[in-house]
N, C-alpha and C. Protein backbone atom coordinates (compact mmCIF):
# COMPACT_ATOMS: atom_id res chain seq x y z
N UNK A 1 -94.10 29.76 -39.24
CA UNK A 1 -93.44 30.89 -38.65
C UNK A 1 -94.04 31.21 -37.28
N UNK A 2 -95.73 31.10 -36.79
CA UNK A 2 -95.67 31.61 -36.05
C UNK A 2 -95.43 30.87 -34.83
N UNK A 3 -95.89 28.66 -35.30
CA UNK A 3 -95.62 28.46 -34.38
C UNK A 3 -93.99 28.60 -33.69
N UNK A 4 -93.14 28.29 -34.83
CA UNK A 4 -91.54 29.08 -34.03
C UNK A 4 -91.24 30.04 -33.06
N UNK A 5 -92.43 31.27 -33.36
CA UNK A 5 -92.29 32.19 -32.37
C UNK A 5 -93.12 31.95 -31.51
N UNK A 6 -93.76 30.89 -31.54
CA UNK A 6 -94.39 30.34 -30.16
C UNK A 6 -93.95 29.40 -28.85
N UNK A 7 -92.62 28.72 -29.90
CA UNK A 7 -91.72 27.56 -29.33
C UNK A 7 -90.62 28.77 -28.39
N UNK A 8 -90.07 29.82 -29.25
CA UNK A 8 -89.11 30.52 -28.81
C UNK A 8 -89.68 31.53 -27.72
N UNK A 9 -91.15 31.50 -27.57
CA UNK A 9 -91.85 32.51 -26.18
C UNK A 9 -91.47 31.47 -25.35
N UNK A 10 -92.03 30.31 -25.68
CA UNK A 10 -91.90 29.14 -24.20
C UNK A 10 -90.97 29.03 -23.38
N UNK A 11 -89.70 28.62 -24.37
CA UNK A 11 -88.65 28.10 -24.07
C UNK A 11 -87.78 29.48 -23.43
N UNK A 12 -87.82 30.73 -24.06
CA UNK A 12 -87.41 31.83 -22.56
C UNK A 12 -88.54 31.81 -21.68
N UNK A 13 -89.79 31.71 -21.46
CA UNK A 13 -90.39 31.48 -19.95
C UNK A 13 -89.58 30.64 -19.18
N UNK A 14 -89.67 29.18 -19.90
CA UNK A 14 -88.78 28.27 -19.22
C UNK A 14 -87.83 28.48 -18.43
N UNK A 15 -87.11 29.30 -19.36
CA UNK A 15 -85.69 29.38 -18.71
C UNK A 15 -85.54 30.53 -17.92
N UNK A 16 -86.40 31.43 -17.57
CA UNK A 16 -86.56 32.77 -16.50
C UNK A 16 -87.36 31.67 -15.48
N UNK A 17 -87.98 31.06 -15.68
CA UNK A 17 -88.59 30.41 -14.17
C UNK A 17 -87.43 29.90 -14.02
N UNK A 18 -86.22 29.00 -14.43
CA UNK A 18 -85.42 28.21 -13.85
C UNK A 18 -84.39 29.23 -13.30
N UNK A 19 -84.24 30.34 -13.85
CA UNK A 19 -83.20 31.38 -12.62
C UNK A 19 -83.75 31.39 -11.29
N UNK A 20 -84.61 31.66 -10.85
CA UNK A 20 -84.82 32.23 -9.48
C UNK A 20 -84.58 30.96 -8.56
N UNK A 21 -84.80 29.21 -9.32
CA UNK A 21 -84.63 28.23 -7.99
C UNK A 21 -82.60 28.30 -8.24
N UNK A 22 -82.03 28.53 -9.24
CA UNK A 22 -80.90 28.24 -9.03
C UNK A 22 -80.55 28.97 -8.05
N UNK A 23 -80.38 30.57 -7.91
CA UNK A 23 -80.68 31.67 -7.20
C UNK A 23 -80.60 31.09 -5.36
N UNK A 24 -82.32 30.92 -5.55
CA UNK A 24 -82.34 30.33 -4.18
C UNK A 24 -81.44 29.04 -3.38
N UNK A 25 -80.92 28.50 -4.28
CA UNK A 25 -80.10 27.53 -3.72
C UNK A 25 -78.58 28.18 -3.20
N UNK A 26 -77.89 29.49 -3.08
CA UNK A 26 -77.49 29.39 -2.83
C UNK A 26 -77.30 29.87 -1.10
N UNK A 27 -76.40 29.49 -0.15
CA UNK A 27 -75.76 29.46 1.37
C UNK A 27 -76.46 31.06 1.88
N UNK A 28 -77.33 30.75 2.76
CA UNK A 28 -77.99 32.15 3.55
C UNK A 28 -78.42 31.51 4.94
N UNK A 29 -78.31 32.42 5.80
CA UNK A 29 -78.57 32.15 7.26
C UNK A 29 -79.84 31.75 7.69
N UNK A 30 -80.03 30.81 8.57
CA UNK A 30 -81.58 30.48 8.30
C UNK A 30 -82.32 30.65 9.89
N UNK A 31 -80.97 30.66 10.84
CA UNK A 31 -81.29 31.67 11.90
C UNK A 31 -79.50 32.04 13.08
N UNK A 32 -80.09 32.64 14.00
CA UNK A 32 -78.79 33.43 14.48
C UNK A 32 -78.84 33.32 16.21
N UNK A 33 -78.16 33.30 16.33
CA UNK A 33 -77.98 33.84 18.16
C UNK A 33 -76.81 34.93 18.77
N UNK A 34 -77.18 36.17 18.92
CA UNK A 34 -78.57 36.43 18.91
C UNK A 34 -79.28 36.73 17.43
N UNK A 35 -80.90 36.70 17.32
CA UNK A 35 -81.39 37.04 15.60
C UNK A 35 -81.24 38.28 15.54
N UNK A 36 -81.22 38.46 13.97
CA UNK A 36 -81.55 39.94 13.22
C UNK A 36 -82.20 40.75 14.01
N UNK A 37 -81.54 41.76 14.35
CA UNK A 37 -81.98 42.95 15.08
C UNK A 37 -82.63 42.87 16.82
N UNK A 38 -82.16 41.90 17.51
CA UNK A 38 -82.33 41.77 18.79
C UNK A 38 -81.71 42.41 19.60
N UNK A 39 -82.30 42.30 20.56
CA UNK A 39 -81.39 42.90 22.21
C UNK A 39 -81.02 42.11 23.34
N UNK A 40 -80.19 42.12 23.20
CA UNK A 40 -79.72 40.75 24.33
C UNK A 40 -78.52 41.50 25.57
N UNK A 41 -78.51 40.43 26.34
CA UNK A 41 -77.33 41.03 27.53
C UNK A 41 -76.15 39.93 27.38
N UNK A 42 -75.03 41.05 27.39
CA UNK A 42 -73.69 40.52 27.74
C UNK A 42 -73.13 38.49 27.16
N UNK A 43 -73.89 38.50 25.55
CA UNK A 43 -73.60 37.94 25.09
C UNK A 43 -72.19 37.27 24.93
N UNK A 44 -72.17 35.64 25.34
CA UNK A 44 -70.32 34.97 25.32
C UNK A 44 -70.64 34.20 24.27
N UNK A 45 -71.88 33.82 23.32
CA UNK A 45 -71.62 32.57 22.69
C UNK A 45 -72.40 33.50 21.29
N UNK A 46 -71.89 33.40 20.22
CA UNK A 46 -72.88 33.81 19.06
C UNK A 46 -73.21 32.24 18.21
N UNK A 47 -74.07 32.83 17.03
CA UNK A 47 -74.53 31.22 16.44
C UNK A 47 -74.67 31.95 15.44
N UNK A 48 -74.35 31.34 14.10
CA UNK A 48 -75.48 31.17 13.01
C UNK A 48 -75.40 29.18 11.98
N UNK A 49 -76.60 29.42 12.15
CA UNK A 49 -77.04 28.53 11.40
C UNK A 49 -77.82 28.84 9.87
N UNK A 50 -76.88 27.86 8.90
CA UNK A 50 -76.74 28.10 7.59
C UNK A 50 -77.69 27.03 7.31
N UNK A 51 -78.22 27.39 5.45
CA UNK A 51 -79.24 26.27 4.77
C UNK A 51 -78.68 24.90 4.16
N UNK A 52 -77.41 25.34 4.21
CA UNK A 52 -76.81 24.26 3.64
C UNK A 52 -75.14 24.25 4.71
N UNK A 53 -74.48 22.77 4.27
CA UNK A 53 -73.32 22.96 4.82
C UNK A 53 -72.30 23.38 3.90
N UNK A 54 -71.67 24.14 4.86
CA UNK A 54 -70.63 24.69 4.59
C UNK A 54 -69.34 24.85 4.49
N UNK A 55 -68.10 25.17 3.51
CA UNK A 55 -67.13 24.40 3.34
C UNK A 55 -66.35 25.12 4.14
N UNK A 56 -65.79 24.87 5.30
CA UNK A 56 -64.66 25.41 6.70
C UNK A 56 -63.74 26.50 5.69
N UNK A 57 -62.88 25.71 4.83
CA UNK A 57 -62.10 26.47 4.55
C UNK A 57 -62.75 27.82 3.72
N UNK A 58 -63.49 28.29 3.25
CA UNK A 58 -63.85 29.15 2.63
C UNK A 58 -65.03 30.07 3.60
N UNK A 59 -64.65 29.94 4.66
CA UNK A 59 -65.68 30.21 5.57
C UNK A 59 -64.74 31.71 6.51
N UNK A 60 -65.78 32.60 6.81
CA UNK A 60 -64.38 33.73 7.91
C UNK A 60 -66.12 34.50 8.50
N UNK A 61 -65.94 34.75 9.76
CA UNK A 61 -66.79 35.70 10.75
C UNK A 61 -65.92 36.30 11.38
N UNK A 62 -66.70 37.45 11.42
CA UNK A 62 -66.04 38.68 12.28
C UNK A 62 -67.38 39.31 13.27
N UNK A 63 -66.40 40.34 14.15
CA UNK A 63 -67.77 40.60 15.07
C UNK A 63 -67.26 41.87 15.34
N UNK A 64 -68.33 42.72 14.66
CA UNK A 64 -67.82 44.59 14.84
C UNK A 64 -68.58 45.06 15.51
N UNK A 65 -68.16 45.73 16.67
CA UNK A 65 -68.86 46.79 17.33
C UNK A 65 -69.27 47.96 16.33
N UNK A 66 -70.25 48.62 16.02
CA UNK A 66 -70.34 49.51 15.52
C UNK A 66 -71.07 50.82 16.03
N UNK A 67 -70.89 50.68 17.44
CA UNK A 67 -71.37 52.03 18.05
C UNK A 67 -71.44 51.56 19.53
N UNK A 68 -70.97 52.56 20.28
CA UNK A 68 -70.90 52.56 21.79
C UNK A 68 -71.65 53.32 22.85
N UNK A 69 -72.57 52.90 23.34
CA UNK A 69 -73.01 54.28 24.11
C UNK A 69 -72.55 55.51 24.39
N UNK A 70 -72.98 56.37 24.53
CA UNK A 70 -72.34 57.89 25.25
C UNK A 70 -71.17 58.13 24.52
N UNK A 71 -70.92 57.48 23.12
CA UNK A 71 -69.84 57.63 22.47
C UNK A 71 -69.64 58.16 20.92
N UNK A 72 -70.38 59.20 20.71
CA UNK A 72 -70.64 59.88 19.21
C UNK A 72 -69.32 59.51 18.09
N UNK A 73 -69.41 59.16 17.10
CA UNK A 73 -68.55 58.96 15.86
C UNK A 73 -67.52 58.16 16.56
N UNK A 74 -68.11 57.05 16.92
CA UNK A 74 -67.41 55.81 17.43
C UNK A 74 -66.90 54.86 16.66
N UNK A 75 -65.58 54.52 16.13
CA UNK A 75 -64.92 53.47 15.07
C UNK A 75 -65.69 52.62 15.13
N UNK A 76 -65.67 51.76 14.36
CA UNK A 76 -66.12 50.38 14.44
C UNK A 76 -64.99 49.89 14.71
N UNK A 77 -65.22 48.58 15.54
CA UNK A 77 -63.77 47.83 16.47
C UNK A 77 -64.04 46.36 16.30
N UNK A 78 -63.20 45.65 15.82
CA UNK A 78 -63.25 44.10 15.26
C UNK A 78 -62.74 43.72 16.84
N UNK A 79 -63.69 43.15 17.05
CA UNK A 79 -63.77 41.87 18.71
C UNK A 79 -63.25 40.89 17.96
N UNK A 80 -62.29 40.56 18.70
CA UNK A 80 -61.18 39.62 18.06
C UNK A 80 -61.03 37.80 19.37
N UNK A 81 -61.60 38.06 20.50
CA UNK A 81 -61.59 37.28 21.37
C UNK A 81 -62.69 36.34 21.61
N UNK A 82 -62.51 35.44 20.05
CA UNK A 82 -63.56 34.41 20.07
C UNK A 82 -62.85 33.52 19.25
N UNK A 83 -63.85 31.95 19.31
CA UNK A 83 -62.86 30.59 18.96
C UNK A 83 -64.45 30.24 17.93
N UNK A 84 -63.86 29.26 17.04
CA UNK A 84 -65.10 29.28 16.35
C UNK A 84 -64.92 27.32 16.46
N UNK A 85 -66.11 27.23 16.36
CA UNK A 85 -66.51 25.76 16.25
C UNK A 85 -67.70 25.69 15.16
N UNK A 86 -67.27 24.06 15.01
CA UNK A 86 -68.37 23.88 13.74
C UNK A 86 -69.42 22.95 14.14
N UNK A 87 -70.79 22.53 13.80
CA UNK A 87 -71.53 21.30 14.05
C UNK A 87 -72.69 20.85 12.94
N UNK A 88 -73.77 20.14 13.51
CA UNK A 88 -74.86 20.03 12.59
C UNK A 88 -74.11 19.74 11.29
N UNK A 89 -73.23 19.00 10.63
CA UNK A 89 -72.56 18.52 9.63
C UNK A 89 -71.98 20.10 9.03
N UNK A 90 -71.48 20.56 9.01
CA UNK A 90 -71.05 21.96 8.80
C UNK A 90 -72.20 23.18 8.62
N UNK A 91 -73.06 22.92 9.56
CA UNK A 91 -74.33 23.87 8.69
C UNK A 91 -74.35 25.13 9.97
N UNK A 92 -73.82 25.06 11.23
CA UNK A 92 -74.18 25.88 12.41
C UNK A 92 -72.45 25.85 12.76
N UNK A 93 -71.90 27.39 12.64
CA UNK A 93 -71.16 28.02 13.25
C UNK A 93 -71.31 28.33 14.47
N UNK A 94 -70.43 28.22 15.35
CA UNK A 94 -70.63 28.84 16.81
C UNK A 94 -69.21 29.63 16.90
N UNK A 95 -69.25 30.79 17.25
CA UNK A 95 -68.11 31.98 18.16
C UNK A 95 -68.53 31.95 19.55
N UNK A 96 -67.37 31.36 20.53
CA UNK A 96 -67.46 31.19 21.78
C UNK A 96 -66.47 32.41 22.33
N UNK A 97 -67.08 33.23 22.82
CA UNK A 97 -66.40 34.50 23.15
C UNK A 97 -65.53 34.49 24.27
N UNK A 98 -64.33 34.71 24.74
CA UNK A 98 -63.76 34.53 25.83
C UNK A 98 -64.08 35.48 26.80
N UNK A 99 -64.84 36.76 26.69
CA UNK A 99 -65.79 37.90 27.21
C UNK A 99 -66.66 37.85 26.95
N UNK A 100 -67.78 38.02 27.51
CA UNK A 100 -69.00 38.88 27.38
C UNK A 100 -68.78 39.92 26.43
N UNK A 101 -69.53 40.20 25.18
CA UNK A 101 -69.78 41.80 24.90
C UNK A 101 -70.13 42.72 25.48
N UNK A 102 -69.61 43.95 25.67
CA UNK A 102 -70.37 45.22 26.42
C UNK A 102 -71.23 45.79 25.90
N UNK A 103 -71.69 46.55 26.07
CA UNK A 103 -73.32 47.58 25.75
C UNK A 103 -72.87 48.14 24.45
N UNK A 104 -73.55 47.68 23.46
CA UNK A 104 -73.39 48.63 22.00
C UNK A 104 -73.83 48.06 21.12
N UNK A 105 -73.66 48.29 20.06
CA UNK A 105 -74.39 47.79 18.98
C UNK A 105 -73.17 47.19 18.00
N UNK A 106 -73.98 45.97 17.42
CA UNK A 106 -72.61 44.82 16.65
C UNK A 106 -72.93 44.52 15.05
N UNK A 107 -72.27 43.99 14.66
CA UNK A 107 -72.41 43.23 13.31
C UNK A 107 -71.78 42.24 13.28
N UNK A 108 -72.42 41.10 13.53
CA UNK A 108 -71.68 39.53 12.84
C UNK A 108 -71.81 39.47 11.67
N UNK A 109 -70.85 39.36 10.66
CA UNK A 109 -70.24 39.70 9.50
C UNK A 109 -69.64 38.07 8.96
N UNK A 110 -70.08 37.12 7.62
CA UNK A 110 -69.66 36.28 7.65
C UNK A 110 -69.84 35.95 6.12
N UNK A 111 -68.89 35.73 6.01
CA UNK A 111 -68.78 34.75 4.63
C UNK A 111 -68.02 33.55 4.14
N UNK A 112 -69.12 32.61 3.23
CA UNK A 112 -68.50 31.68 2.32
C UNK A 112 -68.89 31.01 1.33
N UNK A 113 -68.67 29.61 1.57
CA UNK A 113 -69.18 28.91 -0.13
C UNK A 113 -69.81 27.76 0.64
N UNK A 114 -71.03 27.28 -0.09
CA UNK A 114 -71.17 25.91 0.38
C UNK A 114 -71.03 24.98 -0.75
N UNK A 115 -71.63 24.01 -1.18
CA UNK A 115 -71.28 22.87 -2.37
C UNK A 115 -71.05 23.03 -3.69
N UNK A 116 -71.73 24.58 -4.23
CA UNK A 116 -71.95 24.94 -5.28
C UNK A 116 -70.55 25.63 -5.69
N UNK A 117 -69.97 26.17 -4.36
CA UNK A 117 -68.74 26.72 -4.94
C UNK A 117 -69.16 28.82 -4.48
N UNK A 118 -69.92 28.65 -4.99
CA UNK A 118 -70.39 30.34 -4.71
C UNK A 118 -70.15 30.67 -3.72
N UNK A 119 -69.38 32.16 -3.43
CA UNK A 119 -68.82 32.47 -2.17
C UNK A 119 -70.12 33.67 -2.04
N UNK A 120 -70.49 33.45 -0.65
CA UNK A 120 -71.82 34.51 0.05
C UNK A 120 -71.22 35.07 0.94
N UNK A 121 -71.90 36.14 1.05
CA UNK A 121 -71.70 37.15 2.67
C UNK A 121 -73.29 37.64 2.78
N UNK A 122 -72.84 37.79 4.55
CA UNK A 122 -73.90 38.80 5.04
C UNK A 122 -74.02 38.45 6.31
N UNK A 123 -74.83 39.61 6.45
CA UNK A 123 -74.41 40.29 8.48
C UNK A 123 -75.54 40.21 9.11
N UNK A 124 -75.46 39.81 10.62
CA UNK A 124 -76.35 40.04 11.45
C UNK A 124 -76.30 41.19 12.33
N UNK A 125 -77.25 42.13 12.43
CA UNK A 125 -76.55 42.90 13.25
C UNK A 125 -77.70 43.00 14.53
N UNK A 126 -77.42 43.17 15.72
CA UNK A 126 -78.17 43.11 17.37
C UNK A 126 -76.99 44.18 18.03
N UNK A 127 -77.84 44.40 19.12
CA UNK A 127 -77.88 45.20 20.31
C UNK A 127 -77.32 44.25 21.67
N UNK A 128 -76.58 45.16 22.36
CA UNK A 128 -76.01 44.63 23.45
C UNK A 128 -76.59 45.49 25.04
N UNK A 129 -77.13 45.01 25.36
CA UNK A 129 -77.49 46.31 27.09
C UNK A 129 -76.88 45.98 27.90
């Protein structure tokens, strides 16, 4: 009896260590242009680069202004005047902006799936001067 309840301690350790690598395997940004929480000027090209590649079709970025200078309870406004390209075997998104951004604060906003099938999101957000 007790070794049973010794087999059945193991074998859930086992299997709680094996959640967290499945976990980690799935699609997260591994860096950005501009990065998490920067300040940059009059940005035309954004980037992110993913851990894995990524499947086009299940893929969508957006780019929200979410505050404007000198401009209190300011909408957030979807910048719509960008082309997206793919490279690095699908692993690095690029938005080639047909403007410059103006002075404010943004969120690159993006989600998808890479091999596993699991659909991810999540945002970068930077500063514009």
């Amino acid at each position: 009896m007790r070794f049973g309840s010794i087999m059945a301690s193991i074998a859930l350790a086992l299997a709680t260590l094996g959640v967290p690598s499945v976990a980690a395997a799935h699609t997260r940004v591994v860096s950005s242009t501009p990065a998490q929480g920067a300040t940059v000027a009059q940005p035309r090209v954004l980037r992110l680069t993913f851990s894995e590649a990524l499947l086009p079709p299940t893929v969508a970025a957006s780019v929200v202004m979410t505050a404007m200078p000198g401009m209190d309870g300011h909408s957030p406004t979807a910048i719509r005047n960008f082309e997206s390209a793919w490279s690095n075997g699908n692993k690095t998104l690029t938005l080639n902006l047909s403007q410059p951004l103006r002075a404010g604060t943004y969120e690159l906003r993006w989600q998808g799936a890479g091999a596993d099938g699991h659909r991810m999101t999540g945002t970068i957000n930077f500063t514009v001067s």
